[in-house]
PDB file of N, CA and C in Angstrom:
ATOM      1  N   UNK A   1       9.697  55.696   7.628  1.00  0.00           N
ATOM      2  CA  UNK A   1      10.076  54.331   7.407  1.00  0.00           C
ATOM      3  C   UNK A   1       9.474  53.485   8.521  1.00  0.00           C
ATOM      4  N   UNK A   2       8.919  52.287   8.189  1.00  0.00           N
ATOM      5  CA  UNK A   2       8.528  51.448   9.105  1.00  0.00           C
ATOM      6  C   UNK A   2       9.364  50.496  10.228  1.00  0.00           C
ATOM      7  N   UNK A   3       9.228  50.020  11.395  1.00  0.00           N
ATOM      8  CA  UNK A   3       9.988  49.224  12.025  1.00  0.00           C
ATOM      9  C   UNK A   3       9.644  48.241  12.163  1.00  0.00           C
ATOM     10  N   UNK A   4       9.995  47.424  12.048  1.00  0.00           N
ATOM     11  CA  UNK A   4       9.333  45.891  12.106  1.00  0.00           C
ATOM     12  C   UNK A   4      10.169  45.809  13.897  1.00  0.00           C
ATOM     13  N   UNK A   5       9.250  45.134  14.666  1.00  0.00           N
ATOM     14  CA  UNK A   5       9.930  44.317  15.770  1.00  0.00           C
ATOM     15  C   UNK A   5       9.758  43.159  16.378  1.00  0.00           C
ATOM     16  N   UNK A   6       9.433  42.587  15.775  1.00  0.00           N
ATOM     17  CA  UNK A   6       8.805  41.217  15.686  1.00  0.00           C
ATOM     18  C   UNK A   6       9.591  40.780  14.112  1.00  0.00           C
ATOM     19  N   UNK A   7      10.636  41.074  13.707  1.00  0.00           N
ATOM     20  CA  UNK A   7      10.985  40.893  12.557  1.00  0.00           C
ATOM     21  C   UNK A   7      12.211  39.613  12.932  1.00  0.00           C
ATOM     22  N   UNK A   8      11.649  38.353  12.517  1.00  0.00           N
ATOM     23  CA  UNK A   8      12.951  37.424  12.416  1.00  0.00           C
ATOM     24  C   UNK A   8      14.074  37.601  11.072  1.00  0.00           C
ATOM     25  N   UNK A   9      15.058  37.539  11.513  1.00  0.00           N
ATOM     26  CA  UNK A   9      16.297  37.322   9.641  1.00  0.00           C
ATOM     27  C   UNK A   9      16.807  36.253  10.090  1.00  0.00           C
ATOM     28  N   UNK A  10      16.673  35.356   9.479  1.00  0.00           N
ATOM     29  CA  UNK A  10      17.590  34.197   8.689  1.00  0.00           C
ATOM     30  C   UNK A  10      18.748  34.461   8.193  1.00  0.00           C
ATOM     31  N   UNK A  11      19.804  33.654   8.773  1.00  0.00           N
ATOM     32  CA  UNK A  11      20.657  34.150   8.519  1.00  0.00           C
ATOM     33  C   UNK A  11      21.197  33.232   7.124  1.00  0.00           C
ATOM     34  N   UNK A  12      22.515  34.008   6.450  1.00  0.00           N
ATOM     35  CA  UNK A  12      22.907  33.048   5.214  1.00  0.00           C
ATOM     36  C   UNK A  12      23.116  31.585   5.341  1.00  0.00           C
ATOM     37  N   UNK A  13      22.749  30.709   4.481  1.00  0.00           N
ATOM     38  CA  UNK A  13      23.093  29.449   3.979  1.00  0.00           C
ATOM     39  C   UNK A  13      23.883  29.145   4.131  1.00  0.00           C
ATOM     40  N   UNK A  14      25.306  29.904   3.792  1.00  0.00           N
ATOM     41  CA  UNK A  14      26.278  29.229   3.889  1.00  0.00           C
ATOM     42  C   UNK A  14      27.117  29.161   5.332  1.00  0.00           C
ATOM     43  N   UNK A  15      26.788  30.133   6.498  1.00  0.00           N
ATOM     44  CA  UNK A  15      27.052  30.076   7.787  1.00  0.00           C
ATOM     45  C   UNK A  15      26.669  28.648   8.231  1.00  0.00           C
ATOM     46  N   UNK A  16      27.225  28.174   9.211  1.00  0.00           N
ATOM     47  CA  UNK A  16      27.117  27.196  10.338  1.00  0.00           C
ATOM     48  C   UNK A  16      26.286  27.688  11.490  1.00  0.00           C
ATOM     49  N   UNK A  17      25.008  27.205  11.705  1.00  0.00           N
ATOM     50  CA  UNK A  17      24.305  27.654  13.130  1.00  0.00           C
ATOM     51  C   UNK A  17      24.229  26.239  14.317  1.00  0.00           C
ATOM     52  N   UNK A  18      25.093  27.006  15.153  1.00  0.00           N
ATOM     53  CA  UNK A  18      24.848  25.744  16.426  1.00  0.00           C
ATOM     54  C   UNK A  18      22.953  25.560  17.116  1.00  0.00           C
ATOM     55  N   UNK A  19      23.098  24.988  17.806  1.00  0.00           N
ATOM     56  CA  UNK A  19      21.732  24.521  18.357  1.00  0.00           C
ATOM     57  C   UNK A  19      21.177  25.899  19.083  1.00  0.00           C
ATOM     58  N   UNK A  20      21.893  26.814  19.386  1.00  0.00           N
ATOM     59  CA  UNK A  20      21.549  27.915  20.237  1.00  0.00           C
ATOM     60  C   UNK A  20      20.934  29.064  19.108  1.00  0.00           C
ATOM     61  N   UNK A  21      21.338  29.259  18.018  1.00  0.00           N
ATOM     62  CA  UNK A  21      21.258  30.001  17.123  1.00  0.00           C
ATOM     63  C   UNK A  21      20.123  29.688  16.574  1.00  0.00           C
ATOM     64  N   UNK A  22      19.532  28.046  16.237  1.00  0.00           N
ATOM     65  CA  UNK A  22      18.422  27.879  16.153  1.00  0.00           C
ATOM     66  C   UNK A  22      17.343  27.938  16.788  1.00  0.00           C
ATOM     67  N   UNK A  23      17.559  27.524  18.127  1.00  0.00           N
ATOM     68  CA  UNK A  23      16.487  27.701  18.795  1.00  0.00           C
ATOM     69  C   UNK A  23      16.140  28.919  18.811  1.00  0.00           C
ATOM     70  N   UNK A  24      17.109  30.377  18.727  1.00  0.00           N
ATOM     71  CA  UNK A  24      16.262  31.851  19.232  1.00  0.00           C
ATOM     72  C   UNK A  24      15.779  31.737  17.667  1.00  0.00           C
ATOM     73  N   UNK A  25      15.403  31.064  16.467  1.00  0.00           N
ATOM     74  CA  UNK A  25      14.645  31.262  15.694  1.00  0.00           C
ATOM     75  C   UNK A  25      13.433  30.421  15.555  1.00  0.00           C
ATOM     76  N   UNK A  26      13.577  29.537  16.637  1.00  0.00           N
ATOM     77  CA  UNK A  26      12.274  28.886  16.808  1.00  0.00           C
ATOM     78  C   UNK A  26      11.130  29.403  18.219  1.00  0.00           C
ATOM     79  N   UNK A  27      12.337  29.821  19.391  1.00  0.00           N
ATOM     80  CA  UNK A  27      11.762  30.032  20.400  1.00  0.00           C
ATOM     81  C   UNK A  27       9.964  31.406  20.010  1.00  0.00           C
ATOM     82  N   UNK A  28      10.478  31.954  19.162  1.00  0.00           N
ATOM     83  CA  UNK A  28       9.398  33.124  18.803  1.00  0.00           C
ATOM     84  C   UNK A  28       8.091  32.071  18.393  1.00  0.00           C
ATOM     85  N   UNK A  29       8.312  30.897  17.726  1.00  0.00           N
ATOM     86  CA  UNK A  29       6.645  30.314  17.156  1.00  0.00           C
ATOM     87  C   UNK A  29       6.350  29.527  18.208  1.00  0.00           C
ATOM     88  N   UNK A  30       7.497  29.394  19.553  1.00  0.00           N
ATOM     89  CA  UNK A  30       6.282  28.555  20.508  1.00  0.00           C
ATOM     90  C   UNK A  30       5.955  29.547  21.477  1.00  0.00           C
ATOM     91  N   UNK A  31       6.220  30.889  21.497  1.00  0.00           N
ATOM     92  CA  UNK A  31       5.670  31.765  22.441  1.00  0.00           C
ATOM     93  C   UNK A  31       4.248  31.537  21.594  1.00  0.00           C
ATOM     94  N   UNK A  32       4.225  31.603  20.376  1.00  0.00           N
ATOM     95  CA  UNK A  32       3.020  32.468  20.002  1.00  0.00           C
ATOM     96  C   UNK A  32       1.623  31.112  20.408  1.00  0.00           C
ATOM     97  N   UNK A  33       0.540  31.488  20.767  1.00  0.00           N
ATOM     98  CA  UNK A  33      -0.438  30.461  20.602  1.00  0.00           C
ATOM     99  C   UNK A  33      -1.267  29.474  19.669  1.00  0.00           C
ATOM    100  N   UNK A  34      -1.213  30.128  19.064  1.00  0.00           N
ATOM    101  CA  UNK A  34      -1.549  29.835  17.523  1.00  0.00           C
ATOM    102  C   UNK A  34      -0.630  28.874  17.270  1.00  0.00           C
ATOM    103  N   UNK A  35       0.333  29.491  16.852  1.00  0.00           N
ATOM    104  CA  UNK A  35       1.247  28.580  16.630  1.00  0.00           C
ATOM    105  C   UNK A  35       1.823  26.928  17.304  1.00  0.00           C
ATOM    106  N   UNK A  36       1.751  27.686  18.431  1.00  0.00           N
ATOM    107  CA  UNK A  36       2.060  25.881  19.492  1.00  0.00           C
ATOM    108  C   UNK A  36       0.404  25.536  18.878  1.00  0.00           C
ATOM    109  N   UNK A  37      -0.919  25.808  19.498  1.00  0.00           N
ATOM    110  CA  UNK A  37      -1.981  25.209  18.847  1.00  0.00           C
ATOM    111  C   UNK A  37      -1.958  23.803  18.224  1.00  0.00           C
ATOM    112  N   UNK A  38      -1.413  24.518  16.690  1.00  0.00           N
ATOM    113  CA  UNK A  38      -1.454  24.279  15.608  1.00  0.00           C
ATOM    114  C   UNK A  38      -0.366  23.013  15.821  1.00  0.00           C
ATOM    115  N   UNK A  39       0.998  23.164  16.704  1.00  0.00           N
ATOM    116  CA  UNK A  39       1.952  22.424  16.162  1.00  0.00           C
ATOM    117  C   UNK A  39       1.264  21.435  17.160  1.00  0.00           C
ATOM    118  N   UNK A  40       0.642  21.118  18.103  1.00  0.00           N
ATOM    119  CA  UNK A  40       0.019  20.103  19.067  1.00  0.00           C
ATOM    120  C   UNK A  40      -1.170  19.677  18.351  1.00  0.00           C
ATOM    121  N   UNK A  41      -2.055  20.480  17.369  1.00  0.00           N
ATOM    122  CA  UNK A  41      -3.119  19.872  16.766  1.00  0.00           C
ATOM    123  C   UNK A  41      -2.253  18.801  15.867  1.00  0.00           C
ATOM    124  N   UNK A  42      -1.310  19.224  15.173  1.00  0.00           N
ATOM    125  CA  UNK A  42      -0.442  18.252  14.099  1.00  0.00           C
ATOM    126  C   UNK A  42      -0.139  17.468  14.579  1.00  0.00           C
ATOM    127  N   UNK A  43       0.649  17.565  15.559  1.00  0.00           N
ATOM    128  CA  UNK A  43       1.645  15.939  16.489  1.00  0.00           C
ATOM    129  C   UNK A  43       0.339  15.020  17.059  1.00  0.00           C
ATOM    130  N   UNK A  44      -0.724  15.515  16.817  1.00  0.00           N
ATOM    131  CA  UNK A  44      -2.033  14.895  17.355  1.00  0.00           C
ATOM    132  C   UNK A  44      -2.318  14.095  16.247  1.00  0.00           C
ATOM    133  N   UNK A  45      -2.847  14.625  15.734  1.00  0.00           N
ATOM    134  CA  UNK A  45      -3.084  13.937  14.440  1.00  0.00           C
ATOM    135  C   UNK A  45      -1.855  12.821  13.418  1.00  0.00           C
ATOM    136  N   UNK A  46      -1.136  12.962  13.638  1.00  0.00           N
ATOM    137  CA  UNK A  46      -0.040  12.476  12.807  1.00  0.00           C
ATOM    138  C   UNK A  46       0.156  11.122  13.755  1.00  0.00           C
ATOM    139  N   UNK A  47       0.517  11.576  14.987  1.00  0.00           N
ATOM    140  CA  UNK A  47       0.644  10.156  15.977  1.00  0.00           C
ATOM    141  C   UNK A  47      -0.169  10.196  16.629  1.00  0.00           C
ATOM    142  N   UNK A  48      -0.930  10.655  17.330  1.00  0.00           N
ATOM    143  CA  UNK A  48      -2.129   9.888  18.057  1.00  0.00           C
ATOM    144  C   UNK A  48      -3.390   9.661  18.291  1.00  0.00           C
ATOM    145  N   UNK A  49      -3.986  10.661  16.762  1.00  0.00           N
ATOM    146  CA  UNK A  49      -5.192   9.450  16.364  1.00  0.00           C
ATOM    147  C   UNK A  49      -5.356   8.776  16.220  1.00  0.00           C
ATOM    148  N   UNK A  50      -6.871   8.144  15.654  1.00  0.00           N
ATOM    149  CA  UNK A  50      -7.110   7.049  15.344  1.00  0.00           C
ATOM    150  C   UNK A  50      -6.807   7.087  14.275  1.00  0.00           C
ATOM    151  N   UNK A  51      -6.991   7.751  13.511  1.00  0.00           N
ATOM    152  CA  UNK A  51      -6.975   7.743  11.675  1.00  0.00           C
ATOM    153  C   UNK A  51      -5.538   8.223  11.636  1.00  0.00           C
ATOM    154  N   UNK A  52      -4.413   7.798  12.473  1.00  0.00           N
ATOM    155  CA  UNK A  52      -2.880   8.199  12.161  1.00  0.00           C
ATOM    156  C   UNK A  52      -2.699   8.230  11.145  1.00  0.00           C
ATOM    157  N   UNK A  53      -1.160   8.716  10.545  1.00  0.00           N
ATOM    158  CA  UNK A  53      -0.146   8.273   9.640  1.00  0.00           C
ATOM    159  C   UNK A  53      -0.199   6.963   9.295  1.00  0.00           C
ATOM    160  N   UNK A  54       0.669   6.498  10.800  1.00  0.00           N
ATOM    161  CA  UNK A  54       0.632   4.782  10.321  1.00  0.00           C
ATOM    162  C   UNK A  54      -0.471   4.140  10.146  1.00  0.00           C
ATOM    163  N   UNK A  55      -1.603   4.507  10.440  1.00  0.00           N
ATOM    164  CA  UNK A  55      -3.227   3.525  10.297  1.00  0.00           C
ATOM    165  C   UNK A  55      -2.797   3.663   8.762  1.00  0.00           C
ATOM    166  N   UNK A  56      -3.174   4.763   8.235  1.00  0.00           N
ATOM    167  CA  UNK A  56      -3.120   5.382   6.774  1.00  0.00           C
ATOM    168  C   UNK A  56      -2.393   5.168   5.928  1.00  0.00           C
ATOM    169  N   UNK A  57      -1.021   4.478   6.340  1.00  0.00           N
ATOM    170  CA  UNK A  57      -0.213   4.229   5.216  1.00  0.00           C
ATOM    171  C   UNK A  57      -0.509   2.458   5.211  1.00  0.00           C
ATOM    172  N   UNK A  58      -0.805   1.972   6.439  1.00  0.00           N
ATOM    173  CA  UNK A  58      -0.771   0.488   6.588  1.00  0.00           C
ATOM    174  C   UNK A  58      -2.353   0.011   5.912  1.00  0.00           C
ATOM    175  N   UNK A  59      -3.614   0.826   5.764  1.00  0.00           N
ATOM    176  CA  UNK A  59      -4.125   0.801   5.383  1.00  0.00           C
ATOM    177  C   UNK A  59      -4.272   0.475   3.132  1.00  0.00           C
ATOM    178  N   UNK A  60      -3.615   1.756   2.949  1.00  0.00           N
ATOM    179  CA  UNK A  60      -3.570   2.216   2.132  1.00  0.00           C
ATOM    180  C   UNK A  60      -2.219   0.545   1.495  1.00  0.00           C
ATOM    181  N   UNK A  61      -1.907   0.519   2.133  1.00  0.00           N
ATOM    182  CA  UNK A  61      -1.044  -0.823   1.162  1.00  0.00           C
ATOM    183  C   UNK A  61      -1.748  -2.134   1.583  1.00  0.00           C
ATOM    184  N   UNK A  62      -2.958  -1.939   2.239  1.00  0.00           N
ATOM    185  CA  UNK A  62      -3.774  -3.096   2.434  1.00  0.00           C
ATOM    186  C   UNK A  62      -4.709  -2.789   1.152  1.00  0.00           C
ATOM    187  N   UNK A  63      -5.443  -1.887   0.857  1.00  0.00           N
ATOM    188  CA  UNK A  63      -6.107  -1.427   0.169  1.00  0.00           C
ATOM    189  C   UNK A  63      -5.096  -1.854  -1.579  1.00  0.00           C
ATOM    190  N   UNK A  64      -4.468  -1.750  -1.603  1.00  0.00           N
ATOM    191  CA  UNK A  64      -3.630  -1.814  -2.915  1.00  0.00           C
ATOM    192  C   UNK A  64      -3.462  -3.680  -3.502  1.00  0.00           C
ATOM    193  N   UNK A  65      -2.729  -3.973  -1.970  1.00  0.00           N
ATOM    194  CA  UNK A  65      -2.853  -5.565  -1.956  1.00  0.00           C
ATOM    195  C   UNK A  65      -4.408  -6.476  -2.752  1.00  0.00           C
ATOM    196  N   UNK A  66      -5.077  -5.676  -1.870  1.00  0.00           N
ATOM    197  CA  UNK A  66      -6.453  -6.367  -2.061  1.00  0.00           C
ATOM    198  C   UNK A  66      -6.659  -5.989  -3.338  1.00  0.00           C
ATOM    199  N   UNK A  67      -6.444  -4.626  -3.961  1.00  0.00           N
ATOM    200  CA  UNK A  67      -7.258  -4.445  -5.339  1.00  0.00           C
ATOM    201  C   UNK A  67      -6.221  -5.639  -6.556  1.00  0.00           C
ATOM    202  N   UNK A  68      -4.765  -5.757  -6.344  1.00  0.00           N
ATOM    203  CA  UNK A  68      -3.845  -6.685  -7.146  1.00  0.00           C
ATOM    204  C   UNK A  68      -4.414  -7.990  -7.526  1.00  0.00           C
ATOM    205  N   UNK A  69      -5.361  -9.037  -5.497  1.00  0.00           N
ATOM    206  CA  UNK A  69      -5.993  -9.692  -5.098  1.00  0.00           C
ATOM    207  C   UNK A  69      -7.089  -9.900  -6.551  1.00  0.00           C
ATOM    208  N   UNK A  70      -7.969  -9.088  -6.259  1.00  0.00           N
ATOM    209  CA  UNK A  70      -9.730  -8.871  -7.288  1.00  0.00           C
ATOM    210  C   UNK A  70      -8.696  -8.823  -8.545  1.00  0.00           C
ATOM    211  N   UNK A  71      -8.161  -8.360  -9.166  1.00  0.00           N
ATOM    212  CA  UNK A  71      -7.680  -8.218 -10.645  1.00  0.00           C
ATOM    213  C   UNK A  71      -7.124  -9.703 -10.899  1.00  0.00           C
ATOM    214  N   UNK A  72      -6.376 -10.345  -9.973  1.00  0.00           N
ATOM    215  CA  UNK A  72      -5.720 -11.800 -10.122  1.00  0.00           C
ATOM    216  C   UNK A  72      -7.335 -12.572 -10.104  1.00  0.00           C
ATOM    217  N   UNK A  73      -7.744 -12.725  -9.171  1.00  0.00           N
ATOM    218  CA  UNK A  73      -9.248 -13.548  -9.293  1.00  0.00           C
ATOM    219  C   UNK A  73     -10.056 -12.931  -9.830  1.00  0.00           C
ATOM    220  N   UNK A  74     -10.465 -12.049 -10.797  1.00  0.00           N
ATOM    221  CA  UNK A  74     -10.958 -11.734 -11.569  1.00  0.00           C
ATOM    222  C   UNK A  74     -10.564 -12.375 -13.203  1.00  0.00           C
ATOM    223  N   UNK A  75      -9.478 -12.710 -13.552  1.00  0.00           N
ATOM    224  CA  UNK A  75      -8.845 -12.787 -14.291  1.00  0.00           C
ATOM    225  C   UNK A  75      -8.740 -15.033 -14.311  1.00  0.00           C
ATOM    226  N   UNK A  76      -8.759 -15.219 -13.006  1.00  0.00           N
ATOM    227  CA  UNK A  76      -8.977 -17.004 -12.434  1.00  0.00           C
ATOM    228  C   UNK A  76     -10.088 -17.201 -13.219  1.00  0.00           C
ATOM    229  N   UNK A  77     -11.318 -16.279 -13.042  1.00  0.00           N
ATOM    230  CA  UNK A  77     -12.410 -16.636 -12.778  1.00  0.00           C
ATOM    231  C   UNK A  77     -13.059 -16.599 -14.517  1.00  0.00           C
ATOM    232  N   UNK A  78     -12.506 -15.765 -15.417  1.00  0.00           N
ATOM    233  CA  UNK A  78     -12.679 -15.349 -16.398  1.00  0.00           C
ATOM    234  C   UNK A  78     -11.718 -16.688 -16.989  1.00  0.00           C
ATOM    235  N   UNK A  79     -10.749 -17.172 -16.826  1.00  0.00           N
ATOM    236  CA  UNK A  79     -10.316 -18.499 -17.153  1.00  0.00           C
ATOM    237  C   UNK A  79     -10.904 -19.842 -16.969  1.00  0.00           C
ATOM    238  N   UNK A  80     -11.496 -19.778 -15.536  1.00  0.00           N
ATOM    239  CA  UNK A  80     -12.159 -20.984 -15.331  1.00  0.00           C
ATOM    240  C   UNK A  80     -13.665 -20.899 -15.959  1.00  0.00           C
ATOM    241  N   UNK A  81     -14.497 -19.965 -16.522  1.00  0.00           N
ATOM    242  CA  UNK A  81     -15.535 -20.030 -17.237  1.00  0.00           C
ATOM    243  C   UNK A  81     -14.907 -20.353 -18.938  1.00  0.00           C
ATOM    244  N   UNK A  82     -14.112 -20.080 -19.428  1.00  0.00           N
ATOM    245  CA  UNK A  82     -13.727 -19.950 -20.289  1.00  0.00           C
ATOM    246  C   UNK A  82     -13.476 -21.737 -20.561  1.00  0.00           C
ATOM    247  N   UNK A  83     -12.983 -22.246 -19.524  1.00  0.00           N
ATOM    248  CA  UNK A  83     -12.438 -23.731 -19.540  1.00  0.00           C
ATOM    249  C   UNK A  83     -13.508 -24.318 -19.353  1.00  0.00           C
ATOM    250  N   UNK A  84     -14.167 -24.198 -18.540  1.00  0.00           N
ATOM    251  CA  UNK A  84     -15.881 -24.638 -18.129  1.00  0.00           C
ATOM    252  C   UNK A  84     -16.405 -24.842 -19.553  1.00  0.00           C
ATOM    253  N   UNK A  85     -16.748 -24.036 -20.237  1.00  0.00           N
ATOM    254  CA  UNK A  85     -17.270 -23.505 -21.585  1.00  0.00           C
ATOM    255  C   UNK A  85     -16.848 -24.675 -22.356  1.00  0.00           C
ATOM    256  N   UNK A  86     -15.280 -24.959 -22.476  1.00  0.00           N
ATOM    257  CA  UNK A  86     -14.898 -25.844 -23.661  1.00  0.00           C
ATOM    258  C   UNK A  86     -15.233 -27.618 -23.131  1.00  0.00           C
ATOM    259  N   UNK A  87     -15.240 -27.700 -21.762  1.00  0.00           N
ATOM    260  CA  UNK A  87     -15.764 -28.710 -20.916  1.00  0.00           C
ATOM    261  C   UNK A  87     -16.931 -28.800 -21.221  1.00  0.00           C
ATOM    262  N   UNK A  88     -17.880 -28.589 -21.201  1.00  0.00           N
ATOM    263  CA  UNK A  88     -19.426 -28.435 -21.105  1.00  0.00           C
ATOM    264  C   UNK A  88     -19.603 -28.956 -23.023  1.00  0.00           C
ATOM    265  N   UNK A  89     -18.669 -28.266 -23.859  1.00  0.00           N
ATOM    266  CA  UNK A  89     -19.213 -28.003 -25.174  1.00  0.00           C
ATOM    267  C   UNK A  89     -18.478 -29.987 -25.909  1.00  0.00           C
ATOM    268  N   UNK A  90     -17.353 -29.933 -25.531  1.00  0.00           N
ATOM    269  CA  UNK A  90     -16.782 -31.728 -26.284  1.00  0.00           C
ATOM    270  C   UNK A  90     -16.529 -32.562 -24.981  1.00  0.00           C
ATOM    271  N   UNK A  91     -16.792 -33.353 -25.707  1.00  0.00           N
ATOM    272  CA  UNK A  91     -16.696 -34.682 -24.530  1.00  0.00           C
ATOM    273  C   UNK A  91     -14.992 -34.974 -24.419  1.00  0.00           C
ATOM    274  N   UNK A  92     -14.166 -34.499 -25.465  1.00  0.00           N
ATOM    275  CA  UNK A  92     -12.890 -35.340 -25.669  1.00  0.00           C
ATOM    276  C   UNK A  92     -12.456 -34.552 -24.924  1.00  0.00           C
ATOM    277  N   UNK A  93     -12.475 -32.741 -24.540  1.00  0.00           N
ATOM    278  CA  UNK A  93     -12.070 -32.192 -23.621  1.00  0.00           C
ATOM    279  C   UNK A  93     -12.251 -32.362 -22.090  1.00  0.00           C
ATOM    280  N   UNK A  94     -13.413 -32.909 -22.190  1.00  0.00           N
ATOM    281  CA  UNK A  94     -13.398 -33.452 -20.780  1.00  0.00           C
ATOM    282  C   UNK A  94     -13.418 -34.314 -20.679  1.00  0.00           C
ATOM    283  N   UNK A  95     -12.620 -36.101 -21.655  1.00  0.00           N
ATOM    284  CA  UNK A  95     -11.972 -36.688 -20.980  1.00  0.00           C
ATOM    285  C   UNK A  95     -10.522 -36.099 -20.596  1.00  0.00           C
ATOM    286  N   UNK A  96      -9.764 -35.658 -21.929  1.00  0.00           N
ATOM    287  CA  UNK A  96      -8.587 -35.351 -21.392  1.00  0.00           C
ATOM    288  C   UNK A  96      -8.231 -34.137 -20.198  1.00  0.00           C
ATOM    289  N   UNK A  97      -8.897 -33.615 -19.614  1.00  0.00           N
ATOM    290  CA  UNK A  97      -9.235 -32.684 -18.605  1.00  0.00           C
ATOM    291  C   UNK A  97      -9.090 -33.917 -17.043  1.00  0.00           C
ATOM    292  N   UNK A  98     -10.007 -34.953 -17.460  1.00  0.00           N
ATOM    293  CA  UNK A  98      -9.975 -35.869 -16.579  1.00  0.00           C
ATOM    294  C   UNK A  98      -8.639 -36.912 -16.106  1.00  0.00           C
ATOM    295  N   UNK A  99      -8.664 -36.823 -17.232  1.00  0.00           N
ATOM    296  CA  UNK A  99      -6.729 -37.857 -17.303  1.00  0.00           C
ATOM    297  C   UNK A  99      -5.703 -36.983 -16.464  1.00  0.00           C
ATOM    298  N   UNK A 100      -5.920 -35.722 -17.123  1.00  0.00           N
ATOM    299  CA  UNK A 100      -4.411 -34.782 -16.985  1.00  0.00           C
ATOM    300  C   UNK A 100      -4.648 -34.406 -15.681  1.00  0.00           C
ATOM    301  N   UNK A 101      -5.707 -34.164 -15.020  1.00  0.00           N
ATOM    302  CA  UNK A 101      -5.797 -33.551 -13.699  1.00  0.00           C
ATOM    303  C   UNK A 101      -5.951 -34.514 -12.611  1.00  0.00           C
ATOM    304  N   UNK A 102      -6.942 -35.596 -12.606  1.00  0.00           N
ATOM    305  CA  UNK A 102      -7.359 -36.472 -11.774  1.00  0.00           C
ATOM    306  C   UNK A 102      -6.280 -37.933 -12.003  1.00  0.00           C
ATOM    307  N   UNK A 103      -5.686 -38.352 -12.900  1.00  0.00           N
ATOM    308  CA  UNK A 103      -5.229 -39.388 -13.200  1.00  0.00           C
ATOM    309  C   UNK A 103      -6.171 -40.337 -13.397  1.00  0.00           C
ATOM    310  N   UNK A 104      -7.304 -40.216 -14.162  1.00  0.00           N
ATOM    311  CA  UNK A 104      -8.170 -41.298 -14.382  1.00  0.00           C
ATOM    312  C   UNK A 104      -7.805 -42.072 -15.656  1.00  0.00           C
ATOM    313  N   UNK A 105      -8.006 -43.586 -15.908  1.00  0.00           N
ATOM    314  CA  UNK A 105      -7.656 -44.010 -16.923  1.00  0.00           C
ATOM    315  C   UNK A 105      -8.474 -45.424 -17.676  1.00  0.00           C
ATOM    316  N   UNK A 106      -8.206 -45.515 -18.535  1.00  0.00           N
ATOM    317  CA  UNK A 106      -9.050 -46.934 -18.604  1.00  0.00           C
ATOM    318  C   UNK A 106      -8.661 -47.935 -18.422  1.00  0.00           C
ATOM    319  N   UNK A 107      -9.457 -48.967 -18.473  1.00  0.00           N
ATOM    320  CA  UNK A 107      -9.286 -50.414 -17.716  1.00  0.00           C
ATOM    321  C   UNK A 107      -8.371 -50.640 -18.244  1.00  0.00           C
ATOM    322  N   UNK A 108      -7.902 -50.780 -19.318  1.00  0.00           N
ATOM    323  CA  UNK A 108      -6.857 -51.306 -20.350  1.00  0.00           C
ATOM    324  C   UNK A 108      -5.367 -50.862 -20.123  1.00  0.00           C
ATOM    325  N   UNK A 109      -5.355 -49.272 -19.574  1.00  0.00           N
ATOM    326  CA  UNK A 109      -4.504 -48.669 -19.689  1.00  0.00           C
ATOM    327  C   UNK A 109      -3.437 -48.492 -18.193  1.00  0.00           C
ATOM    328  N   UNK A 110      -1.939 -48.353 -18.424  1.00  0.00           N
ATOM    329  CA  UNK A 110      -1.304 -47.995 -17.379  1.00  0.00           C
ATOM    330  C   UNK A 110      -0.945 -46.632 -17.605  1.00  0.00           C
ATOM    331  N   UNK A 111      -0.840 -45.962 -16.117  1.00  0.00           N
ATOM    332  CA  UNK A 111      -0.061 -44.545 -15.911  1.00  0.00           C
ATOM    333  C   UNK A 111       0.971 -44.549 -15.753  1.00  0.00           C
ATOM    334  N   UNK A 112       2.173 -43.668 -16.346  1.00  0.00           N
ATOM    335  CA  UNK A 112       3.331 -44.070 -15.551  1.00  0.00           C
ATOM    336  C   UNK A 112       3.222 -41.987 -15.163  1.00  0.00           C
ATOM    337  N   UNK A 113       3.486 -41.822 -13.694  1.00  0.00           N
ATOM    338  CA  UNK A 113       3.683 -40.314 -13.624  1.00  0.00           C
ATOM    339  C   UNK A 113       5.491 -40.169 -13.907  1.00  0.00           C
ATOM    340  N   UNK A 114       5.883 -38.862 -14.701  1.00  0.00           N
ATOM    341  CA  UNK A 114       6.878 -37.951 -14.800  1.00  0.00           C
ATOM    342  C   UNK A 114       6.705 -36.802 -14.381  1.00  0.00           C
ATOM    343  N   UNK A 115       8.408 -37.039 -13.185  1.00  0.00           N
ATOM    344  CA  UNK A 115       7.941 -35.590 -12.473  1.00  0.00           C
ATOM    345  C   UNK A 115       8.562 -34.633 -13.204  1.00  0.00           C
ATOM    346  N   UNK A 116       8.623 -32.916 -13.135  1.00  0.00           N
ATOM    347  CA  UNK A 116       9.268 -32.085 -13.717  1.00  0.00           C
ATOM    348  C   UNK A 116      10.578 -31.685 -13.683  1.00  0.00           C
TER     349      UNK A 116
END
């Protein structure tokens, strides 16, 4: 039969482990090298690169913002050619284009503005 000695057990779920009980199940992965390594390459990377967590998440909802951004003015821009179009094509649209936006009017005529 084999012996393991280097063998950690976990103990049951449903026990209570104080802080002491945990640590002798952690103390074994920071002896090992590898292991610390690894857990200092991570805490490196996570907080104190350049390309962090937080760069990466603050990024990444900049990145999202902006694409919402291009789909809204994409969508302006596809309206204002569209309006351009009916401007360009009758004259009656672009007087009343002129009235409703600029308040222009004729000699003859009074404005009265109503607000909303």
């Amino acid at each position: 039969m084999y012996q393991l000695k280097n063998f950690v057990y976990l103990p049951q779920k449903n026990k209570a482990m104080g802080y002491k009980e945990k640590f002798r199940y952690v103390l074994p992965l920071l002896r090992n090298k590898y292991s610390l390594t690894f857990i200092i390459f991570f805490v490196w990377v996570i907080f104190f690169d350049s390309n962090n967590l937080y760069n990466r998440i603050k990024n990444l909802n900049r990145v999202h913002t902006l694409e919402k951004e291009i789909i809204f003015y994409n969508e302006k821009i596809k309206n204002d050619r569209v309006q351009l179009e009916e401007l360009k094509s009758n004259p009656a649209n672009l007087e009343k284009f002129a009235r409703e936006n600029f308040l222009m009017k004729k000699d003859n005529e009074d404005i009265f503005i109503v607000g909303d």
